[in-house]
Structures are given as C-alpha cells and as structure tokens.
C-alpha atoms as a PDB file:
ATOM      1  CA  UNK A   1       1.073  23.062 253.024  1.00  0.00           C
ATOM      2  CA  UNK A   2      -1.031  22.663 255.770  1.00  0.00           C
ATOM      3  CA  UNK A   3      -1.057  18.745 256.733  1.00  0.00           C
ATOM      4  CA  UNK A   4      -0.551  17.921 260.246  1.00  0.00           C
ATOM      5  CA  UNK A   5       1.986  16.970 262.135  1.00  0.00           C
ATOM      6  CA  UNK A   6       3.619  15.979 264.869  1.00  0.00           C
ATOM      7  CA  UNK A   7       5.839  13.561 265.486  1.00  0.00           C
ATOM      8  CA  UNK A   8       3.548  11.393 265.846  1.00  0.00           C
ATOM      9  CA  UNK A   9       4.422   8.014 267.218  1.00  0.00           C
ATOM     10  CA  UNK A  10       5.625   5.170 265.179  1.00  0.00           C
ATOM     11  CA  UNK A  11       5.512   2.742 268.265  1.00  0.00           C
ATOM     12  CA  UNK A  12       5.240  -0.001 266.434  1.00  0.00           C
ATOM     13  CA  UNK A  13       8.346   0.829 264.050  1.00  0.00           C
ATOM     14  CA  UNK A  14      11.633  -0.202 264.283  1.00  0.00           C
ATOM     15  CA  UNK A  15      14.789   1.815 263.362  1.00  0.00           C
ATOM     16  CA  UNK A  16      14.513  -1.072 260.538  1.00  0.00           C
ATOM     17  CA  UNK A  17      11.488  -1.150 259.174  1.00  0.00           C
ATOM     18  CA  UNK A  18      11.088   2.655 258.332  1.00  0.00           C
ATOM     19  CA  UNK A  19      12.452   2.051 255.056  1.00  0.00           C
ATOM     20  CA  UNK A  20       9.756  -0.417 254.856  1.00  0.00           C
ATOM     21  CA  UNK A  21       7.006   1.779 255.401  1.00  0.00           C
ATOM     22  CA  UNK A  22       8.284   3.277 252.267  1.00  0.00           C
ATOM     23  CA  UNK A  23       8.037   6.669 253.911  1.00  0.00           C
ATOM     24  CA  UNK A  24      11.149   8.373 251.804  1.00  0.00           C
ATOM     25  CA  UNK A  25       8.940  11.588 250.170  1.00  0.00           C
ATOM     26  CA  UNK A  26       8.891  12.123 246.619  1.00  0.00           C
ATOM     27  CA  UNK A  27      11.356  14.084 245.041  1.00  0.00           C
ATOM     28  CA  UNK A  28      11.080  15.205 241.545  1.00  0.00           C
ATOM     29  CA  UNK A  29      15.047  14.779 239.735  1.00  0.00           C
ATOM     30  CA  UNK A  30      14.856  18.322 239.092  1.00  0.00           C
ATOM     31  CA  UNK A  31      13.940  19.395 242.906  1.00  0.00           C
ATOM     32  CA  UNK A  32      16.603  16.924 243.761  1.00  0.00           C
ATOM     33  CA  UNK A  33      19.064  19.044 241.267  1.00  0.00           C
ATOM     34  CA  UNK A  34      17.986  22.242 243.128  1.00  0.00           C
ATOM     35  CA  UNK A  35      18.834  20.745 246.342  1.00  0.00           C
ATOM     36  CA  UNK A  36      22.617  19.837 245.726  1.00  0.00           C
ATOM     37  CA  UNK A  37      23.118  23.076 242.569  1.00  0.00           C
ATOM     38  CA  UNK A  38      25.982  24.873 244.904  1.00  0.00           C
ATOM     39  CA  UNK A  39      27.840  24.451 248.454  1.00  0.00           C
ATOM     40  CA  UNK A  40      25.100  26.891 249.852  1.00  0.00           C
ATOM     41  CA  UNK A  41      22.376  24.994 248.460  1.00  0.00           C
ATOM     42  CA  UNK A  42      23.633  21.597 250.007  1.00  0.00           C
ATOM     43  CA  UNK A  43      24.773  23.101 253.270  1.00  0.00           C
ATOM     44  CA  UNK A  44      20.723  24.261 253.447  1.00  0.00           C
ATOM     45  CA  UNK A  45      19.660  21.095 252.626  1.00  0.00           C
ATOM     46  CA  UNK A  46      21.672  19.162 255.436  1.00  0.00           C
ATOM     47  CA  UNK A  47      21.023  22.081 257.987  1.00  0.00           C
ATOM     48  CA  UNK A  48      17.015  21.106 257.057  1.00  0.00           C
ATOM     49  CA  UNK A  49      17.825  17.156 257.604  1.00  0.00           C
ATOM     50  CA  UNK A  50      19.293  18.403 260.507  1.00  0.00           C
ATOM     51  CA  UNK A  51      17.209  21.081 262.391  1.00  0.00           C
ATOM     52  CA  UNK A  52      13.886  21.865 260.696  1.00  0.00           C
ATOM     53  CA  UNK A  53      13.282  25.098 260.210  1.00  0.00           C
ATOM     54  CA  UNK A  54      10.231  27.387 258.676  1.00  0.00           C
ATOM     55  CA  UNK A  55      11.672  27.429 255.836  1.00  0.00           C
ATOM     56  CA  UNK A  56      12.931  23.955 255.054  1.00  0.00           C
ATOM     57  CA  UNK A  57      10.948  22.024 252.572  1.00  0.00           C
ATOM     58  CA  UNK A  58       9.526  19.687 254.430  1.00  0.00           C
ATOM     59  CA  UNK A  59      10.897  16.568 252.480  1.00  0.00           C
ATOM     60  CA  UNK A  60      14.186  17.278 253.503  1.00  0.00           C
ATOM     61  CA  UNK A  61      13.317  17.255 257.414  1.00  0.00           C
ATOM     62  CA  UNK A  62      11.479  14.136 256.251  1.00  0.00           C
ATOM     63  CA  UNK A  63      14.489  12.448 254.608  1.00  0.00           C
ATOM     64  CA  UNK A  64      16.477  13.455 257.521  1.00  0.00           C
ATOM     65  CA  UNK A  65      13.837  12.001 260.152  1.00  0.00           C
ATOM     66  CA  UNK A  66      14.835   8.233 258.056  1.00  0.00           C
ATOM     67  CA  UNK A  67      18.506   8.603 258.635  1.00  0.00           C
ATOM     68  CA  UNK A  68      19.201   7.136 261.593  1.00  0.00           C
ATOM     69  CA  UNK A  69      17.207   4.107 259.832  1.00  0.00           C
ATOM     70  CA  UNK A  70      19.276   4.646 256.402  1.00  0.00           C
ATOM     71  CA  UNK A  71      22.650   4.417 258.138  1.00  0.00           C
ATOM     72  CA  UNK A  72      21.802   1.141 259.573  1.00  0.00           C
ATOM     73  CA  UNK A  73      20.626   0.013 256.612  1.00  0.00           C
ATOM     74  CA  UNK A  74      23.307   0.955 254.718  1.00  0.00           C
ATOM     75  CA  UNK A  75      21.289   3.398 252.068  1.00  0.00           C
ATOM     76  CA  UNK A  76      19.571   0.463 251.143  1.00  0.00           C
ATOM     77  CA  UNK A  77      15.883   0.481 251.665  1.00  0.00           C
ATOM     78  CA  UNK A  78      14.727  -1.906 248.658  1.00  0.00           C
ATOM     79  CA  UNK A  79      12.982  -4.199 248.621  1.00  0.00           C
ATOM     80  CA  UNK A  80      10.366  -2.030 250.918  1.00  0.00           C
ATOM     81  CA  UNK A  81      10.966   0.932 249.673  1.00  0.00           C
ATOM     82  CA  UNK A  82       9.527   2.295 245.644  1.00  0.00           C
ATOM     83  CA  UNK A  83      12.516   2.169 242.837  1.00  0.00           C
ATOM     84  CA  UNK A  84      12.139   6.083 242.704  1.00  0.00           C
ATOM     85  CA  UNK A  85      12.857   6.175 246.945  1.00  0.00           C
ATOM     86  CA  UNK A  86      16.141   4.303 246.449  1.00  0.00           C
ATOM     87  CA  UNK A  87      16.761   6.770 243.743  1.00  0.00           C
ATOM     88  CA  UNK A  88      16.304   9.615 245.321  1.00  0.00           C
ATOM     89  CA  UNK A  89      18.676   8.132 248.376  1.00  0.00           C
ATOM     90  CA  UNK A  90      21.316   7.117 246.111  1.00  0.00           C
ATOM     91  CA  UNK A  91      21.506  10.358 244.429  1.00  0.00           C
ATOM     92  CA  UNK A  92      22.020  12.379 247.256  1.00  0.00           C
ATOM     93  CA  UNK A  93      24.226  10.150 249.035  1.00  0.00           C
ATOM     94  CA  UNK A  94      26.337  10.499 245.933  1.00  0.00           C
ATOM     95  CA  UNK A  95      26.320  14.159 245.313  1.00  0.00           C
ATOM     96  CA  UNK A  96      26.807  14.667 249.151  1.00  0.00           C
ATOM     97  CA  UNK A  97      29.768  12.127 249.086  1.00  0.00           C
ATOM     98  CA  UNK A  98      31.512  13.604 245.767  1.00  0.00           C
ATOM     99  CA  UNK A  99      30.526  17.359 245.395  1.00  0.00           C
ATOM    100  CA  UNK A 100      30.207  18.374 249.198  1.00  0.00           C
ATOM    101  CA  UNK A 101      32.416  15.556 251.354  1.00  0.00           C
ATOM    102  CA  UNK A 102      32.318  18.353 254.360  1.00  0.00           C
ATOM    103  CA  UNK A 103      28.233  18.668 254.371  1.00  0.00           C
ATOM    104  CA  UNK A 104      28.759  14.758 254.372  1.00  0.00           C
ATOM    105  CA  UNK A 105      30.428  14.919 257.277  1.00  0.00           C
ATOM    106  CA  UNK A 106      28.711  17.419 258.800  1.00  0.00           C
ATOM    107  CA  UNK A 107      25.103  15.005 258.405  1.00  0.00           C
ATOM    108  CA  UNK A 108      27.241  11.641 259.542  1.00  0.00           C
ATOM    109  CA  UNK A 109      28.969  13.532 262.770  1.00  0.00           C
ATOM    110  CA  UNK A 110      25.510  14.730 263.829  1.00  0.00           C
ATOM    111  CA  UNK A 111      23.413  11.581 263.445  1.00  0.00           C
ATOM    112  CA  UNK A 112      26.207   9.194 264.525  1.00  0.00           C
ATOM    113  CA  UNK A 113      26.718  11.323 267.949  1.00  0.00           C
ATOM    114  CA  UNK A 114      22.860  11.082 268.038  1.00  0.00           C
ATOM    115  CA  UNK A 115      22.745   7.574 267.562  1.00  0.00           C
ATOM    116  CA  UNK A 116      25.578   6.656 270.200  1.00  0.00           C
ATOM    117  CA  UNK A 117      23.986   8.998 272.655  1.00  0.00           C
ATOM    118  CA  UNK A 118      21.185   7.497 273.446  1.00  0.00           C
ATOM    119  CA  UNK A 119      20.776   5.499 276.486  1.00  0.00           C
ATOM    120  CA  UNK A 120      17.545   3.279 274.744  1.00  0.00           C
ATOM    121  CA  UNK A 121      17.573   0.428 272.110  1.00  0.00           C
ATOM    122  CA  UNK A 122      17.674   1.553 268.296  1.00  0.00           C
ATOM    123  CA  UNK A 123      14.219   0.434 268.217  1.00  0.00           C
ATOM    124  CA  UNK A 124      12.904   3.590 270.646  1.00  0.00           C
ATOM    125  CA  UNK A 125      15.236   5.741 269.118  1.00  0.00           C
ATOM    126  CA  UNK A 126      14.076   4.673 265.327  1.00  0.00           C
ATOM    127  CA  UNK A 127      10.738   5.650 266.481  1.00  0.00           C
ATOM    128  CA  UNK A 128      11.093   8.795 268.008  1.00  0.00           C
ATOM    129  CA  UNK A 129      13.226   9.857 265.054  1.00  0.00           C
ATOM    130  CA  UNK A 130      11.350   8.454 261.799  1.00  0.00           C
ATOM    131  CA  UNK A 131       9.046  11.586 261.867  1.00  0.00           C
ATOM    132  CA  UNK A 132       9.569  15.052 261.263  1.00  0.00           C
ATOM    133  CA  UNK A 133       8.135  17.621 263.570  1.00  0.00           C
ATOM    134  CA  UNK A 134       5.822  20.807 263.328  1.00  0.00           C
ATOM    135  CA  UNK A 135       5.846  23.127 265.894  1.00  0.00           C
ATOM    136  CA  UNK A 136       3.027  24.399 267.732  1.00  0.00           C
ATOM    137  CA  UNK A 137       2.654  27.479 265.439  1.00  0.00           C
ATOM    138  CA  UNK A 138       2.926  25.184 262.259  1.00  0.00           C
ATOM    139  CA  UNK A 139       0.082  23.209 263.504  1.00  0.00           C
ATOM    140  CA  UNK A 140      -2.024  25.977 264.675  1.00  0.00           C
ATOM    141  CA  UNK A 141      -1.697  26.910 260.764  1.00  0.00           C
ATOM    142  CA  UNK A 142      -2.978  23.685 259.487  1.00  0.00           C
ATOM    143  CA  UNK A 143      -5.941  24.039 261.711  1.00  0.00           C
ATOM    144  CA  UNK A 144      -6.496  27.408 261.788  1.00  0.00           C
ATOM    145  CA  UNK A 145      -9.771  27.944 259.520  1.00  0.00           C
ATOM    146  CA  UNK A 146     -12.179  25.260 258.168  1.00  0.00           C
ATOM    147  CA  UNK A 147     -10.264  25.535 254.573  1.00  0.00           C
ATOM    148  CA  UNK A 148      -7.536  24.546 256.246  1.00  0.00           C
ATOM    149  CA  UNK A 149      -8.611  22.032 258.617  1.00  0.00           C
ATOM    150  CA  UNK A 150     -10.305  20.240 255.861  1.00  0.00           C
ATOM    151  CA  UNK A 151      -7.213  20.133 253.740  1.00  0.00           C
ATOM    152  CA  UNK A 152      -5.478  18.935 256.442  1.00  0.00           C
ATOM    153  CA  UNK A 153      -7.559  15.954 256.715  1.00  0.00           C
ATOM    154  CA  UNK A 154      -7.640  15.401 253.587  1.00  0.00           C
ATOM    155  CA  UNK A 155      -4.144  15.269 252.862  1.00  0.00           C
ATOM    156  CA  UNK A 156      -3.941  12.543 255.502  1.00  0.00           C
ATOM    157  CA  UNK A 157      -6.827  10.429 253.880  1.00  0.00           C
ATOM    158  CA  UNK A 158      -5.366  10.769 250.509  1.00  0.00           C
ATOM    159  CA  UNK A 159      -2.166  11.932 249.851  1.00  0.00           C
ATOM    160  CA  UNK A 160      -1.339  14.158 246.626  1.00  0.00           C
ATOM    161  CA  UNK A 161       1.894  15.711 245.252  1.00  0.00           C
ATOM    162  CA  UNK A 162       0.689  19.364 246.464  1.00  0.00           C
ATOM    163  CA  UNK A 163       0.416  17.520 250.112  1.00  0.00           C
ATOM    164  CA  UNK A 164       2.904  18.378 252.934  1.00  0.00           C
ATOM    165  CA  UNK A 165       4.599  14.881 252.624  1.00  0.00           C
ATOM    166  CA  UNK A 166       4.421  14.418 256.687  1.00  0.00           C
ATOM    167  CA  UNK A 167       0.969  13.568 255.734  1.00  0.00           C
ATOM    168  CA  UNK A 168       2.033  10.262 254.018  1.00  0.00           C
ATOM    169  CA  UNK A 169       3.554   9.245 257.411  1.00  0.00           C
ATOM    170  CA  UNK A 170       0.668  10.632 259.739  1.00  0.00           C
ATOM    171  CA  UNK A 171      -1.662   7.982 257.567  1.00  0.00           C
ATOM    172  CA  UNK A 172       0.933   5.487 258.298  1.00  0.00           C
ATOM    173  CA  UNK A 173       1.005   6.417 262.243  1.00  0.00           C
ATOM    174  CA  UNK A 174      -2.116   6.476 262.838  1.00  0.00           C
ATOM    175  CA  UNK A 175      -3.192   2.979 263.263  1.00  0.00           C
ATOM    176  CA  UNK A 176      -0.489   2.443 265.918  1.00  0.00           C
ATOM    177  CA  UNK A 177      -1.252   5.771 267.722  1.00  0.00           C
ATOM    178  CA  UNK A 178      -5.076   4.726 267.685  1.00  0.00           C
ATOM    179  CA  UNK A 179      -3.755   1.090 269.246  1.00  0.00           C
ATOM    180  CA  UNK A 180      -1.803   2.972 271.459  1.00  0.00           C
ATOM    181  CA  UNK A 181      -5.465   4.756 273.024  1.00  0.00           C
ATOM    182  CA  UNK A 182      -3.569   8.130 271.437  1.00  0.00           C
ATOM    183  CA  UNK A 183      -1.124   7.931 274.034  1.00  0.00           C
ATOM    184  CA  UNK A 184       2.679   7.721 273.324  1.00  0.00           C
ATOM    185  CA  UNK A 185       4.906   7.734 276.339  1.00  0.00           C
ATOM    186  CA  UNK A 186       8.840   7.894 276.473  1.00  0.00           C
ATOM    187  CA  UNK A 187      10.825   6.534 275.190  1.00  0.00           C
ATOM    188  CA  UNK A 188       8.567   6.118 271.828  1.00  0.00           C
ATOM    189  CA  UNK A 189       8.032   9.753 272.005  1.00  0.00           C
ATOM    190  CA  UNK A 190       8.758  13.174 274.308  1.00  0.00           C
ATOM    191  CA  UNK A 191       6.192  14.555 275.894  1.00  0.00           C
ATOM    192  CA  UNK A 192       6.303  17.630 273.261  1.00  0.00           C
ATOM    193  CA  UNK A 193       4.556  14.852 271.072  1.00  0.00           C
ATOM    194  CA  UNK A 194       2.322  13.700 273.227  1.00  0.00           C
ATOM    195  CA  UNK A 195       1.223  17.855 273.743  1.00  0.00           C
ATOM    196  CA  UNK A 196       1.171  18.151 270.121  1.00  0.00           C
ATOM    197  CA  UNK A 197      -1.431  14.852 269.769  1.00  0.00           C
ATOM    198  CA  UNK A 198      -3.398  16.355 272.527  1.00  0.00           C
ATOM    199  CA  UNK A 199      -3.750  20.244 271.112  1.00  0.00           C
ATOM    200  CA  UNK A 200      -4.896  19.000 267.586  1.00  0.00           C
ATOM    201  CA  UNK A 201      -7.395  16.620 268.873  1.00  0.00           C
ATOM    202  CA  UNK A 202      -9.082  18.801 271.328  1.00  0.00           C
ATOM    203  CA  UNK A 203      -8.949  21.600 268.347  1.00  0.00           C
ATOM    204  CA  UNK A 204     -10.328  19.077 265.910  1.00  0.00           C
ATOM    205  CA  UNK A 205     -13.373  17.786 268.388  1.00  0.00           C
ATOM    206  CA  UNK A 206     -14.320  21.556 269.752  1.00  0.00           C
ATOM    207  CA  UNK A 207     -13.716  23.646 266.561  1.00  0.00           C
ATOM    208  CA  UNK A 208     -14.023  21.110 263.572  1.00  0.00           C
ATOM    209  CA  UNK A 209     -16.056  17.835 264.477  1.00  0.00           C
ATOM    210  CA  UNK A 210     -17.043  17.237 260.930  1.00  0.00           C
ATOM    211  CA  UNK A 211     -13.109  16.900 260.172  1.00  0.00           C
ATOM    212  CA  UNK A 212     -12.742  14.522 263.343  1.00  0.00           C
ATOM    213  CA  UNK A 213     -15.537  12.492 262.123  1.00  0.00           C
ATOM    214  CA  UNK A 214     -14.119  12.123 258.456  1.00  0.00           C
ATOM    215  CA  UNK A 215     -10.788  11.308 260.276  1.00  0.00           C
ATOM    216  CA  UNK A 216     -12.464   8.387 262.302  1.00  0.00           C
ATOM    217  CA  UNK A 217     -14.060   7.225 259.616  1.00  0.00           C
ATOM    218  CA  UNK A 218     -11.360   6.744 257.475  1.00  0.00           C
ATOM    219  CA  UNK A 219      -9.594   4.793 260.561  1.00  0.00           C
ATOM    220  CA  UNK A 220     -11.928   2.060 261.085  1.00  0.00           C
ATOM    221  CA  UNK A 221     -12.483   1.943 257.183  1.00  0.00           C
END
C-alpha cells in the first residue's frame, strides 16, 4: 500500500501517551490467527516487530513501533486506546506467552536492551520509536506516479482498511511536525527522518503540487 512514511516525529508524544493516540492498527481475529498459526509464523511476526522488512505487513512493524510504550504500560492501553486495540494486544501477548515463550523472549530481550540503552529520557526514546519506518525505496513507491501520490494523500486524509496503517499515525504526526516548522532534530528523531521528511516534500512540491495543496489543506482544516 502506498501511504507514506517515515518515521515521522511524534515530538509531542510521550513513551505514555502512544497508547493514547490509539495508534495500535487494526487487526482482523482471523489475520491475528494467521499471525501466531505455527512457530514459523510467530517467529516472522516478532522478526517484523523487530526489524521491518519488505515483506512484513506493515501492522506488525506498527505494533512493534508501540512496544516500548506497551511494556511500560503494562499491555494496558485502555482507556485511550478502542476495545478491539486492547484485544488485539491481549491476544498476542497471550499466544506469544503460552504457544511460543522463546519468540516471547526473543521480543522482551530486544526491546528491554533497547530501552536500557539509551542514554535519553523515555519520553525521546517513546518518540523516536512509536513509528514505523519506510525506507527510501518504499517511499519513492508511494510517490512514484500521480496514482500513487494521490493515494498516498489520501490515505493520510482519510484512512480506510485497504490503507497502509502508518497512514493513521502520519495524520496523527502531522500537526506536531507542522508545529515543529517540519523540522525534527535528535533526540526526537535521527537525521534518516529528518532526510526522509525532506525527500517527500521536495517530491510532493516539484512533481505533485496538487497533492501538497490537498495535504495543506487538510492541515489547517
């Protein structure tokens, strides 16, 4: 699915308050079924939480982007979260926990070590972390015909199932980002963000300005 981006920068979120953006992606129960059906199946989805990859479904990278936010919160993101995002949580904490303790482990040891490694608060590493990445050939897709460029900012004006579910938490980033003058430095975000932010903006103004106009005025409503 071609919706943006980028990590873009949550600078305004804290490692607590992800969960409150009710970010978690939906998940049908039968997708969720699929994702946990056999040791192979669960060891893809936690390699996907862990390092994205081509040909992750998104959601998972997406889930895995909240779990530095999850742990803190103990699993537990309602009230702020929809009935059907604690759901989806719950049920693959439990099948992780039960069928597959060592892909468990394997997603605790690698976000715990992250978590203790870094040298900011938990706020600038909540933000950093609460979105998934594209690369730079994932977002050259998205933008790389004026099909696809209008999709793209259409999924981010109004999100539908068939949507690349990093466009629910673009729309939710981009108030802070435009705040922020489009700028995000360190520690909110690396400076591979701040590239990414830059390439599809210039792309957007030079090759699609009708898309960068329905962006803008979707922004200041």
């Amino acid at each position: 699915m071609q919706i943006l981006l980028l990590a873009l920068p949550l600078v305004l979120l804290s490692a607590s308050s992800v969960c409150g953006q009710n970010l978690i992606p939906q998940v049908s129960q039968q997708d969720l079924q699929k994702w946990v059906a056999t040791p192979q199946a669960a060891a893809k989805l936690v390699g996907c939480a862990i390092q994205y990859q081509p040909q992750c479904d998104p959601r998972a990278r997406a889930i895995g982007g909240l779990m530095p936010a999850l742990i803190k919160a103990n699993f537990q993101c309602r009230p702020h979260c929809s009935a059907n995002g604690q759901r989806t949580v719950n049920f693959l904490v439990n099948a992780l926990r039960t069928r597959y303790n060592d892909q468990w482990q394997r997603l605790g040891t690698h976000f715990t070590q992250r978590q203790g490694g870094g040298s900011n608060s938990g706020s600038s590493s909540g933000s950093s972390n609460a979105v998934p990445e594209a690369s730079t050939a994932e977002l050259r897709k998205w933008l790389a015909s004026p099909a696809a460029a209008e999709r793209t900012i259409t999924c981010i004006i109004n999100y539908r199932p068939d949507c690349d579910p990093r466009a629910q938490t673009l729309a939710r980033a981009l108030p802070a980002l435009v705040r922020g003058n489009l700028q995000c430095n360190p520690p909110q975000c690396s400076a591979s963000t701040q590239e990414k932010i830059t390439l599809f903006l210039v792309t957007l103004r030079e090759t699609y300005p009708d898309q960068l106009r329905r962006l803008q005025q979707h922004i200041e409503g």
